[in-house]
Each structure stands twice: as C-alpha cells, then as structure tokens.
C-alpha atoms as a PDB file:
ATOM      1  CA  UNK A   1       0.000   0.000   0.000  1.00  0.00           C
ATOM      2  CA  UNK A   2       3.085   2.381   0.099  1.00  0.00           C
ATOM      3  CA  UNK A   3       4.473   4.159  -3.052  1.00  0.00           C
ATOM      4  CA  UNK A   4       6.206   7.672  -4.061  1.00  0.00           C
ATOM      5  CA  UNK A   5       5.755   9.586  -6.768  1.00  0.00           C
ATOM      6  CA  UNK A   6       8.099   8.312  -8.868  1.00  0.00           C
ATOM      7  CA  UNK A   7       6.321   5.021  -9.209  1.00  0.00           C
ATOM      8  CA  UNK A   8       2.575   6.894  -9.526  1.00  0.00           C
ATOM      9  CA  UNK A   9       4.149   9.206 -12.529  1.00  0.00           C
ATOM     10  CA  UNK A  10       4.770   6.229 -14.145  1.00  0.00           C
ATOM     11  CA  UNK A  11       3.463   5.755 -17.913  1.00  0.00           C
ATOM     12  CA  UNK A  12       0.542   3.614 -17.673  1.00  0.00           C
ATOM     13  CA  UNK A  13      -1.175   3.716 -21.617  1.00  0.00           C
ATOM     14  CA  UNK A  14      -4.608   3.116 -21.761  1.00  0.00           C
ATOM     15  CA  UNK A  15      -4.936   4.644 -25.277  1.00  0.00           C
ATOM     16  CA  UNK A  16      -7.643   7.579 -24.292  1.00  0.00           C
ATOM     17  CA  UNK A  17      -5.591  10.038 -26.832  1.00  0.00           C
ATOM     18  CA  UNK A  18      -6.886  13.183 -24.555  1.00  0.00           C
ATOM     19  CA  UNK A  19      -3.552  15.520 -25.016  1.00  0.00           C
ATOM     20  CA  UNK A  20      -4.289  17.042 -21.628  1.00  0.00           C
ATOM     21  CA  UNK A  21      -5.062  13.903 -19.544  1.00  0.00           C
ATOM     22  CA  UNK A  22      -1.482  12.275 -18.799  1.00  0.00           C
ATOM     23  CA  UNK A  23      -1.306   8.650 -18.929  1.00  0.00           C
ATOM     24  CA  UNK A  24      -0.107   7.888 -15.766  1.00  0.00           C
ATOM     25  CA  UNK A  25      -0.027   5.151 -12.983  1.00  0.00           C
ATOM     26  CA  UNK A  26      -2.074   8.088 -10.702  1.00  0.00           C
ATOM     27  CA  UNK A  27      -4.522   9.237 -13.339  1.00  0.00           C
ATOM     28  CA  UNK A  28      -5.313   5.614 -13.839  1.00  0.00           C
ATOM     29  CA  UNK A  29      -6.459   5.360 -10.434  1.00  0.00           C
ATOM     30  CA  UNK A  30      -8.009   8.171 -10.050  1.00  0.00           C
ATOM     31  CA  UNK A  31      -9.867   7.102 -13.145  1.00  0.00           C
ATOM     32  CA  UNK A  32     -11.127   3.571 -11.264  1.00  0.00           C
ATOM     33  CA  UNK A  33     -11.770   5.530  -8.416  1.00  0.00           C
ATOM     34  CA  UNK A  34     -14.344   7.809 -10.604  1.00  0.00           C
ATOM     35  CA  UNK A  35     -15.400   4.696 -12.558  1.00  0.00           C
ATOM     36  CA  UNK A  36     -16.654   3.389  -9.401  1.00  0.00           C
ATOM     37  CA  UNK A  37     -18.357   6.253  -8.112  1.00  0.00           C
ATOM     38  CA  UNK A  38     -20.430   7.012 -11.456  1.00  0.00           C
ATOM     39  CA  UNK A  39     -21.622   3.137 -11.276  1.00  0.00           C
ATOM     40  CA  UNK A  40     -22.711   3.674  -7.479  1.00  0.00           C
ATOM     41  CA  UNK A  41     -25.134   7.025  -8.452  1.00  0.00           C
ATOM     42  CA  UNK A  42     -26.190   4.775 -11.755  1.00  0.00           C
ATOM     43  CA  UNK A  43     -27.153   1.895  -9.347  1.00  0.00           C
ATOM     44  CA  UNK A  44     -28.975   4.395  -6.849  1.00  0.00           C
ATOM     45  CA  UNK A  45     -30.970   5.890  -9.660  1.00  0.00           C
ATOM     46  CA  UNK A  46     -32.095   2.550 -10.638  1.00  0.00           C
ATOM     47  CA  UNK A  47     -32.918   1.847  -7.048  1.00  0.00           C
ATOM     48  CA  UNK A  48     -35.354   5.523  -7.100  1.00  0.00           C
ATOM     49  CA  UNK A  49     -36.697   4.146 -10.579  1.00  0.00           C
ATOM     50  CA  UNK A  50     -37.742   1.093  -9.339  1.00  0.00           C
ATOM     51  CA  UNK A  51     -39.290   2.842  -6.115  1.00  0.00           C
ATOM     52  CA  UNK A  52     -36.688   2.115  -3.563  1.00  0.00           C
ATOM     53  CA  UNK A  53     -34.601   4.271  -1.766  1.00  0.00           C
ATOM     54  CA  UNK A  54     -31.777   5.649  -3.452  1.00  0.00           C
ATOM     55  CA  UNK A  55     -29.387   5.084  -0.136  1.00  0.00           C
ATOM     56  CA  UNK A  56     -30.658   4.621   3.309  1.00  0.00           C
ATOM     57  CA  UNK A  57     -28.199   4.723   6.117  1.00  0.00           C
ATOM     58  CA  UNK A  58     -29.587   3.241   9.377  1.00  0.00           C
ATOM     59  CA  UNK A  59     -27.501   3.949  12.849  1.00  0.00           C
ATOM     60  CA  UNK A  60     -27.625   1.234  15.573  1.00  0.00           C
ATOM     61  CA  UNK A  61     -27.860   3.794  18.566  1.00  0.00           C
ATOM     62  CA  UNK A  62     -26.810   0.934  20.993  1.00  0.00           C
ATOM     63  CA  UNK A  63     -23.807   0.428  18.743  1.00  0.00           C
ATOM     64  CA  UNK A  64     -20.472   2.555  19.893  1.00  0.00           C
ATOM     65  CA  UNK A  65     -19.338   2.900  16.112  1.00  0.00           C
END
C-alpha cells in the first residue's frame, strides 16, 4: 500500500488520446476511483426508478461505532 511519486508518474497507456489527460499510474487510479463512483449514483438511480430508496443509512444507537 506504500508508493512515491516516482512510481505513480509512471506511464501507464490506456490509449484515451486526450492531449491534456497524462497517462499515468495516478490518473489511472483516479480514473477507477471515478469509474466506481459514477456506477454507485447509476445503481442508486435505478434503485429511485424502481421505487426504492436511493441510499438509506440506518444507525444502531446501541452500537459505539
């Protein structure tokens, strides 16, 4: 889980050919990162679609979190 700089400013090609997004080891993440995040809203819009709650967070009150 531990890595500098050098090794995130790596080239990492994944072919976009955007001449302002650098293909590096640190965008590439980033660009999971983002995947992820877009699928989560898609999924909770399907869930309001489909008439369930978008995201429901319940707290356990007897719970020390």
């Amino acid at each position: 889980m531990e890595v500098d700089d050098a090794q995130l400013a790596e080239i990492f090609k994944i072919d976009m050919n955007v001449p302002f997004v650098e293909e590096n080891k640190l965008n590439f993440i980033g660009m999971c990162i983002g995947r992820q995040d877009y699928l989560c809203g898609q999924m909770a819009l399907m869930r309001r679609i489909l008439g369930y709650p978008g995201m429901k967070y319940e707290m356990d009150e007897q719970m020390t979190y």
